[in-house]
PDB file of N, CA and C in Angstrom:
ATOM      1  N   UNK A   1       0.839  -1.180   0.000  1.00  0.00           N
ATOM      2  CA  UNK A   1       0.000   0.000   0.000  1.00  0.00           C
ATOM      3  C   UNK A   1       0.888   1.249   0.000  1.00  0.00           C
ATOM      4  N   UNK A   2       0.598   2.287  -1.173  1.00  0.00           N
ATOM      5  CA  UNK A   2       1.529   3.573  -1.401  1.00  0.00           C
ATOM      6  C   UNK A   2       1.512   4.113   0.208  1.00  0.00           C
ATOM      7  N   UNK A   3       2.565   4.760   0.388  1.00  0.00           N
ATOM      8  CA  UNK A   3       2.496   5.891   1.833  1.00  0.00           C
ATOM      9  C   UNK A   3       1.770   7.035   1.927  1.00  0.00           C
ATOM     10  N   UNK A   4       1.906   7.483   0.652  1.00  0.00           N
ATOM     11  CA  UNK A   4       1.647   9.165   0.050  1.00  0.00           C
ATOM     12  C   UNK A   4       1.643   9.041  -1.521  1.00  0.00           C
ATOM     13  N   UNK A   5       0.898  10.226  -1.819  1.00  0.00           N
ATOM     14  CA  UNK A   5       0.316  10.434  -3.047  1.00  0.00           C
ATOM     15  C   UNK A   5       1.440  10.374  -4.314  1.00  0.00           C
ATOM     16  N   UNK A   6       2.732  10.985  -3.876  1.00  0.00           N
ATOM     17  CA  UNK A   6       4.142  11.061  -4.543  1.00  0.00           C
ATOM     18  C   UNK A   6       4.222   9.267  -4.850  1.00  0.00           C
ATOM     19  N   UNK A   7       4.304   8.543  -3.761  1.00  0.00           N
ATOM     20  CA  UNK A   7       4.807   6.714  -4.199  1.00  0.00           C
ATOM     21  C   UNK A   7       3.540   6.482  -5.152  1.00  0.00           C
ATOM     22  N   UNK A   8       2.182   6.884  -4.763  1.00  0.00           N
ATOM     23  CA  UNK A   8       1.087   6.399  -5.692  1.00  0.00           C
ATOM     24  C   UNK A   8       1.402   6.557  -6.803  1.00  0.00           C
ATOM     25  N   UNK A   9       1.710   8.101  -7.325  1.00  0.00           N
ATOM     26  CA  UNK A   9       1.917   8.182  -8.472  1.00  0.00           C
ATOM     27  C   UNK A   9       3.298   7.458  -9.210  1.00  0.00           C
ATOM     28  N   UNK A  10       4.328   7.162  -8.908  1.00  0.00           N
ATOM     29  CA  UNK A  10       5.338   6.781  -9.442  1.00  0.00           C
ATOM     30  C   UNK A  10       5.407   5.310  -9.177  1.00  0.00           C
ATOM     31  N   UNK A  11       4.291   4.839  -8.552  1.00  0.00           N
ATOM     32  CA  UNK A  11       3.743   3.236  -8.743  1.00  0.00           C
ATOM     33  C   UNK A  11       2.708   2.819 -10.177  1.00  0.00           C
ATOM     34  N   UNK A  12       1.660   4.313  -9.957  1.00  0.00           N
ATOM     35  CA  UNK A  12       1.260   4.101 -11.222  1.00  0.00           C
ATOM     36  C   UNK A  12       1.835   4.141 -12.387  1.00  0.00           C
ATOM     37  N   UNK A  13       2.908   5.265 -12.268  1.00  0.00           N
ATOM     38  CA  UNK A  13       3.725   5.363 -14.223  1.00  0.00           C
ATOM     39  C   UNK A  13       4.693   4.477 -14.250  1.00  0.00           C
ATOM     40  N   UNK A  14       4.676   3.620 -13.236  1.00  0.00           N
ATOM     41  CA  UNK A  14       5.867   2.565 -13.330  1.00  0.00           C
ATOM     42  C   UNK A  14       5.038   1.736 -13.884  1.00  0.00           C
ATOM     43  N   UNK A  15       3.803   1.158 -13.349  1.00  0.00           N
ATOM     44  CA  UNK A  15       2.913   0.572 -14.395  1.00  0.00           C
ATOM     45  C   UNK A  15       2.374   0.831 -15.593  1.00  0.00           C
ATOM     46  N   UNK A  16       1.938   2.313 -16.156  1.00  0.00           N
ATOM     47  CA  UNK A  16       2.308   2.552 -17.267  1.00  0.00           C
ATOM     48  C   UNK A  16       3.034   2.077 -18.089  1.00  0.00           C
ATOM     49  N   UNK A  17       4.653   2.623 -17.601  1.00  0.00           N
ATOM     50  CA  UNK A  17       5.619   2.311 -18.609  1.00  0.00           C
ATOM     51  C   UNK A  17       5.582   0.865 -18.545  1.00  0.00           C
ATOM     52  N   UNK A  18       5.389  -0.017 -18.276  1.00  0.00           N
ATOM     53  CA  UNK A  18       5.242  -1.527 -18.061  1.00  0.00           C
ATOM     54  C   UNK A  18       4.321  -2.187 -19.051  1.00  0.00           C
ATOM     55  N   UNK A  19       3.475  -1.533 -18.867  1.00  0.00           N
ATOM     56  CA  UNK A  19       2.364  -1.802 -19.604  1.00  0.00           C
ATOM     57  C   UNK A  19       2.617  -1.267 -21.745  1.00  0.00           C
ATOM     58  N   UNK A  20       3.165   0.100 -21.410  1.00  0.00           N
ATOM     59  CA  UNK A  20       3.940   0.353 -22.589  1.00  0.00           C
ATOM     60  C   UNK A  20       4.552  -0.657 -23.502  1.00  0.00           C
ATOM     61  N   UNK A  21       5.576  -0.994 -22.498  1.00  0.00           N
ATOM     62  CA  UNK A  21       6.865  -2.067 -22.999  1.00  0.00           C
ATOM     63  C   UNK A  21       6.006  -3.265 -23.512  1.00  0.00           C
ATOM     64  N   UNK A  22       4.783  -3.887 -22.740  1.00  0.00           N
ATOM     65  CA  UNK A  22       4.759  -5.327 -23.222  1.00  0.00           C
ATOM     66  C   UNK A  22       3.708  -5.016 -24.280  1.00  0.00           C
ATOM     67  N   UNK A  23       3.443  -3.427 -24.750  1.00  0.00           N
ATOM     68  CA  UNK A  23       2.486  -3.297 -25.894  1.00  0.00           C
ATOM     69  C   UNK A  23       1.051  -3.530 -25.232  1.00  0.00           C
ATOM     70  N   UNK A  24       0.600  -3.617 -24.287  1.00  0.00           N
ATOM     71  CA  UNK A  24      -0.975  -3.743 -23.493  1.00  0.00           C
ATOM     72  C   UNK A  24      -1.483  -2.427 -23.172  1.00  0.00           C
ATOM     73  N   UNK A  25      -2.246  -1.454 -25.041  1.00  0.00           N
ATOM     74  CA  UNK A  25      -2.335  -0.614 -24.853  1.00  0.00           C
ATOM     75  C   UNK A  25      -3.816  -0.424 -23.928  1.00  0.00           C
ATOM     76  N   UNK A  26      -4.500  -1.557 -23.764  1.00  0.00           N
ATOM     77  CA  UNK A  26      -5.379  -1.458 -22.995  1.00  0.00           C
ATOM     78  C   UNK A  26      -5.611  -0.937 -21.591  1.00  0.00           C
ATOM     79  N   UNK A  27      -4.293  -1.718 -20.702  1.00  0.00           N
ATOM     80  CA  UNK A  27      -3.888  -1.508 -19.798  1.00  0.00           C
ATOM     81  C   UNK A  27      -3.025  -0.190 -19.501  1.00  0.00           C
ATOM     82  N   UNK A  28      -2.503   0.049 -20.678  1.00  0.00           N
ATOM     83  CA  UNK A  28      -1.770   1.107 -20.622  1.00  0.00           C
ATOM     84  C   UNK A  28      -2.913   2.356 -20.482  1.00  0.00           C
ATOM     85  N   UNK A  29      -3.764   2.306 -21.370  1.00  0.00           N
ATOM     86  CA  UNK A  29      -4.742   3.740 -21.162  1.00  0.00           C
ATOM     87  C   UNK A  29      -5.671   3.417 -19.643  1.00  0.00           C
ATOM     88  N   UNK A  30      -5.791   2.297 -18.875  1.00  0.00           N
ATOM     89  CA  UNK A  30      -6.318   2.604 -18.004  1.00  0.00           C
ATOM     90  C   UNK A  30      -5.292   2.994 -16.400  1.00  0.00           C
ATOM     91  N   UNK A  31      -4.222   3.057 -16.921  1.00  0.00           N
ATOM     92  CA  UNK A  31      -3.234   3.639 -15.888  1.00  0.00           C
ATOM     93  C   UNK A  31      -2.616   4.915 -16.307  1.00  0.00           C
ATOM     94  N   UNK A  32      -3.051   5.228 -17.099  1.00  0.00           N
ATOM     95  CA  UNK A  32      -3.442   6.547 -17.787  1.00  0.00           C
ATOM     96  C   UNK A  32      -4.286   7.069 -17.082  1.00  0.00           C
ATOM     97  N   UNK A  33      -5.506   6.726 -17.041  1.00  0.00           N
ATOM     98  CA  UNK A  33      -6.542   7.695 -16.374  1.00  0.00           C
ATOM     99  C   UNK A  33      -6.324   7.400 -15.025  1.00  0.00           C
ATOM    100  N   UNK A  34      -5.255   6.418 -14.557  1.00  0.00           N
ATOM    101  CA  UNK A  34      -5.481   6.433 -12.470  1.00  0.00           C
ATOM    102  C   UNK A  34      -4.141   7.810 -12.425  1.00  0.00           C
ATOM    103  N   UNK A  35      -3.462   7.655 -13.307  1.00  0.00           N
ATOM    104  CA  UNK A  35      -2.026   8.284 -13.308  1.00  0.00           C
ATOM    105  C   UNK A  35      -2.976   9.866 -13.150  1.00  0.00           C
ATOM    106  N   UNK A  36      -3.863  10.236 -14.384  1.00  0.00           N
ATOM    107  CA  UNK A  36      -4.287  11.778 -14.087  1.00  0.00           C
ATOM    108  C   UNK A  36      -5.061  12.365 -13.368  1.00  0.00           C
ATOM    109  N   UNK A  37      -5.520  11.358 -12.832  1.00  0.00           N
ATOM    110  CA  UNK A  37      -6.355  11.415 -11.322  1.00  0.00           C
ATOM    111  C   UNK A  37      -5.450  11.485  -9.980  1.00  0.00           C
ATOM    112  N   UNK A  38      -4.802  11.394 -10.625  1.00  0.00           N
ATOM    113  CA  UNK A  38      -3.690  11.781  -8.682  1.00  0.00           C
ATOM    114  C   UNK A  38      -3.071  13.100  -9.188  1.00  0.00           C
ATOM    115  N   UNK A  39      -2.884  13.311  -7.735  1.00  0.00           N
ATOM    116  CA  UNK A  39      -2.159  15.215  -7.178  1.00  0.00           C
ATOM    117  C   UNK A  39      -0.976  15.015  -7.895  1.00  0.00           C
ATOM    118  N   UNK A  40       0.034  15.325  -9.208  1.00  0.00           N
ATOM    119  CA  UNK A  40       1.087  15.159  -9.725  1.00  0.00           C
ATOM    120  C   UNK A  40       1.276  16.139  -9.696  1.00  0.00           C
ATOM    121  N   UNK A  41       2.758  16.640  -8.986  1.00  0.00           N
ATOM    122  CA  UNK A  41       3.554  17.655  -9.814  1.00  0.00           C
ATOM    123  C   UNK A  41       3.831  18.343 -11.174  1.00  0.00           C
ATOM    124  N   UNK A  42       4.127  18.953 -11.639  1.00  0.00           N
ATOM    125  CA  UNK A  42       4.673  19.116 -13.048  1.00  0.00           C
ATOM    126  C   UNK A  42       5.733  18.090 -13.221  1.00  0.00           C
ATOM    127  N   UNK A  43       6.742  18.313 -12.687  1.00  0.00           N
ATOM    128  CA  UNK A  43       8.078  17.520 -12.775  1.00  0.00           C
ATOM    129  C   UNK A  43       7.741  15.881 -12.993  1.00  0.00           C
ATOM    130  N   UNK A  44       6.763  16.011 -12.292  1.00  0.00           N
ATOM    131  CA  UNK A  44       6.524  14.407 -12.403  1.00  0.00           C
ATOM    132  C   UNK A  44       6.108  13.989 -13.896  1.00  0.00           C
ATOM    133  N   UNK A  45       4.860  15.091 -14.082  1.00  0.00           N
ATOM    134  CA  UNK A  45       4.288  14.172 -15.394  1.00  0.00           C
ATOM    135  C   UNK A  45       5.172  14.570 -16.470  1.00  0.00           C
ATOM    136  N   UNK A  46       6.470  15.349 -16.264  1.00  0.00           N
ATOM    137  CA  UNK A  46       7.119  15.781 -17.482  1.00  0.00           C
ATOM    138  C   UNK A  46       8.361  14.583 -17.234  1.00  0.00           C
ATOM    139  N   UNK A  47       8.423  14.105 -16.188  1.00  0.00           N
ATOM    140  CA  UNK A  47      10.018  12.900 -15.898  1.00  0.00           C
ATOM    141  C   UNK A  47       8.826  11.802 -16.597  1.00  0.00           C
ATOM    142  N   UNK A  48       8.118  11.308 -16.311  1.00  0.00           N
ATOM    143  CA  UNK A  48       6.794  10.445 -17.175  1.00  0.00           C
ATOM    144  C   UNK A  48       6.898  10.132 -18.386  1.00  0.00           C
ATOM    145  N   UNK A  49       6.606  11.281 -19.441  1.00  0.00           N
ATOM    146  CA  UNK A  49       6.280  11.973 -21.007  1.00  0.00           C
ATOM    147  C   UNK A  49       7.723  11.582 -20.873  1.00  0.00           C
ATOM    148  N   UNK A  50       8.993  11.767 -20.774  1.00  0.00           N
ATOM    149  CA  UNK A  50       9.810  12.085 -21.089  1.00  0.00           C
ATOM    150  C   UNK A  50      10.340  10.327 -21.006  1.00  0.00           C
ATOM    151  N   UNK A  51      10.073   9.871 -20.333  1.00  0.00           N
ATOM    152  CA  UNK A  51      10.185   8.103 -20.332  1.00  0.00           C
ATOM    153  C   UNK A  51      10.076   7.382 -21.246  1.00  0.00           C
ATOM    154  N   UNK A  52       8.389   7.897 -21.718  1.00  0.00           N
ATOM    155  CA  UNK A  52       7.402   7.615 -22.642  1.00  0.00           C
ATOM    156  C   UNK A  52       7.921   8.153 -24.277  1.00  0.00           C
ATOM    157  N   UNK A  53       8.420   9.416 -24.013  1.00  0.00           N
ATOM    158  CA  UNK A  53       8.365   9.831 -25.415  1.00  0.00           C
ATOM    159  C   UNK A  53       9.961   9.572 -25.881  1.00  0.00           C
ATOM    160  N   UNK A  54      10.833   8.858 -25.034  1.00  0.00           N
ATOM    161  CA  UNK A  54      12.504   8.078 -25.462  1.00  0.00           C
ATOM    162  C   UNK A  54      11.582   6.759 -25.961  1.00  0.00           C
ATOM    163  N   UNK A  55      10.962   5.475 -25.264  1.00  0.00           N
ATOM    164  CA  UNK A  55      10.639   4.243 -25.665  1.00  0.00           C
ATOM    165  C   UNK A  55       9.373   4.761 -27.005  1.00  0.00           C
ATOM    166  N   UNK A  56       9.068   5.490 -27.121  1.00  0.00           N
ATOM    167  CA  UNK A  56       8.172   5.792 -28.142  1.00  0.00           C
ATOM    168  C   UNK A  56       8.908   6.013 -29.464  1.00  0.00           C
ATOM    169  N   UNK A  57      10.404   6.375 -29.708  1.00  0.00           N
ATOM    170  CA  UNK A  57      11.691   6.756 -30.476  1.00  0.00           C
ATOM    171  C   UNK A  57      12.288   5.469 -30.752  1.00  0.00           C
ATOM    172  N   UNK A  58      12.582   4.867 -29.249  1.00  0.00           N
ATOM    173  CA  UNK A  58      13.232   3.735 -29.390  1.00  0.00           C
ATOM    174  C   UNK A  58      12.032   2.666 -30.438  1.00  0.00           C
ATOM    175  N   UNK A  59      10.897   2.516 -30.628  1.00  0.00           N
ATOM    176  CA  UNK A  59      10.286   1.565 -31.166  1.00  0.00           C
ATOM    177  C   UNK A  59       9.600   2.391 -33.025  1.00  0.00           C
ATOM    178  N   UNK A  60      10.810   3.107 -33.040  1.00  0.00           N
ATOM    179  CA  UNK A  60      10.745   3.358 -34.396  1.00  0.00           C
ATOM    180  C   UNK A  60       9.579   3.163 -35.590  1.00  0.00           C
ATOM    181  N   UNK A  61      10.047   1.701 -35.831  1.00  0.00           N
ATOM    182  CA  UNK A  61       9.262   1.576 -37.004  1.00  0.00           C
ATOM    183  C   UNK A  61       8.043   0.448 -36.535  1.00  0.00           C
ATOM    184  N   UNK A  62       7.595   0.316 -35.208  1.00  0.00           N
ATOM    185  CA  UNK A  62       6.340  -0.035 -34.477  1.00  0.00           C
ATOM    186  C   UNK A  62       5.594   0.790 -34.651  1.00  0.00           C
ATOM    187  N   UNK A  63       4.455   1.442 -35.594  1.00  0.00           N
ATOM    188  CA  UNK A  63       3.399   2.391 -35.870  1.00  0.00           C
ATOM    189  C   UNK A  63       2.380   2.225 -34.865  1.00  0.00           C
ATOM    190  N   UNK A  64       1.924   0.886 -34.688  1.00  0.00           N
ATOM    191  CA  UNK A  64       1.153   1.048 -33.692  1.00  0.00           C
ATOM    192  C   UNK A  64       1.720   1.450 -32.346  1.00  0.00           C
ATOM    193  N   UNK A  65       2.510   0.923 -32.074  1.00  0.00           N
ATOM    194  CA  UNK A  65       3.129   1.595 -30.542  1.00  0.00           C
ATOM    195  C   UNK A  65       2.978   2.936 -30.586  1.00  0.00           C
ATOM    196  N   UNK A  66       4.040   3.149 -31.662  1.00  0.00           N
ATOM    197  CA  UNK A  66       3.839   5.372 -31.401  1.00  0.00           C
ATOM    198  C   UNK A  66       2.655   5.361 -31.677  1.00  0.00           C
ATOM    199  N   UNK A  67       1.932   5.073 -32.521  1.00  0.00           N
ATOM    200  CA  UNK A  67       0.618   5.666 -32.261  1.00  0.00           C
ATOM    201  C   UNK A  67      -0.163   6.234 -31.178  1.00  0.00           C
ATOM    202  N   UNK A  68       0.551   4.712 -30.575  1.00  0.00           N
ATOM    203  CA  UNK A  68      -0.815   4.740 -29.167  1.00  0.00           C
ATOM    204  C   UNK A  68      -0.169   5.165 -27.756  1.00  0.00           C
ATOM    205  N   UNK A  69       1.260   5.422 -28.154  1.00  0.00           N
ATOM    206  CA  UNK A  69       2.491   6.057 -27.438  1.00  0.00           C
ATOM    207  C   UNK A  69       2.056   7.572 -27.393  1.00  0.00           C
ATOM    208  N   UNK A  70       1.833   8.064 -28.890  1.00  0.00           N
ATOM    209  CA  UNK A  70       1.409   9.335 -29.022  1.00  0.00           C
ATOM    210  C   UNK A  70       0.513   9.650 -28.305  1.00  0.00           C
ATOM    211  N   UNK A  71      -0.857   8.831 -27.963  1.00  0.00           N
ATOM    212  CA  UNK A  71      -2.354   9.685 -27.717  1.00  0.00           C
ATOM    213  C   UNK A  71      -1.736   9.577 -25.997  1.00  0.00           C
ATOM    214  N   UNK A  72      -1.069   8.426 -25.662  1.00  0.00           N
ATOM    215  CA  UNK A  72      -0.902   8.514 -24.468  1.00  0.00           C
ATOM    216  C   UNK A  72      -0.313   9.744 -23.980  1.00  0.00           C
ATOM    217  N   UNK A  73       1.166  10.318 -24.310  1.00  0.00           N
ATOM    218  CA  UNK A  73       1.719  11.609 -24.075  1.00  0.00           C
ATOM    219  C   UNK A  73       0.913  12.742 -25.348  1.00  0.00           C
ATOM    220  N   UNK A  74      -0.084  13.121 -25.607  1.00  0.00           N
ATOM    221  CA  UNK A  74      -0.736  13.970 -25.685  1.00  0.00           C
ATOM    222  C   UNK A  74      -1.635  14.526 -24.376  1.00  0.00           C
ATOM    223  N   UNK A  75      -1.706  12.891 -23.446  1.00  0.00           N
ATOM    224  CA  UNK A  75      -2.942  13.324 -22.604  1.00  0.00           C
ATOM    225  C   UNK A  75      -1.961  13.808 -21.351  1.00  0.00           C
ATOM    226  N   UNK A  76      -0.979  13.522 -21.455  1.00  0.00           N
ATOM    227  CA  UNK A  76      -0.238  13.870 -20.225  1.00  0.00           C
ATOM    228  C   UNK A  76       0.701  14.589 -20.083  1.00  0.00           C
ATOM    229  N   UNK A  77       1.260  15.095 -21.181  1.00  0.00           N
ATOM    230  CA  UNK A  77       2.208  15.877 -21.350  1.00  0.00           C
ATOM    231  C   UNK A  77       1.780  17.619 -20.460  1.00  0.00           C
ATOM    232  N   UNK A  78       2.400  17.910 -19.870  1.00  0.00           N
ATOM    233  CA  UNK A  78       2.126  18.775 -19.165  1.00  0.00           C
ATOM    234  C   UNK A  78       2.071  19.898 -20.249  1.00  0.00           C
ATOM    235  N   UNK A  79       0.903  21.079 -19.848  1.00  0.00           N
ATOM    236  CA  UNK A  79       1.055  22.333 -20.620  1.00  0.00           C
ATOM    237  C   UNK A  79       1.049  23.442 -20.216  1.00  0.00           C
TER     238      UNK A  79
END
């Protein structure tokens, strides 16, 4: 069980990015919406996006990944 809202969140984008990697964009968009539902810093959701948008580079010529890499850091990318 997280301590504080800070471990929650960096439990959730650890699952994110997890979910990323094994391509379970299903799972991936629903730790998406627990991820933007918690108290995040800026710093946080930009160390996040910034996780997201290197393995989104790294999987090049995977269209579907960036694709769905993309809508993911559209929704979270801090503005």
């Amino acid at each position: 069980m997280p301590k504080n809202d800070e471990e929650m969140y960096w439990q959730t984008a650890t699952k994110l990015e997890l979910a990323t990697t094994n391509r379970d964009w299903k799972a991936a968009t629903q730790y998406q919406s627990d991820l933007l539902g918690l108290n995040a810093k800026k710093w946080m959701l930009e160390t996040t996006a910034a996780n997201l948008g290197r393995r989104r580079k790294a999987l090049g010529r995977d269209g579907t990944a960036k694709k769905e890499l993309g809508k993911i850091l559209d929704n979270i990318t801090p503005r």
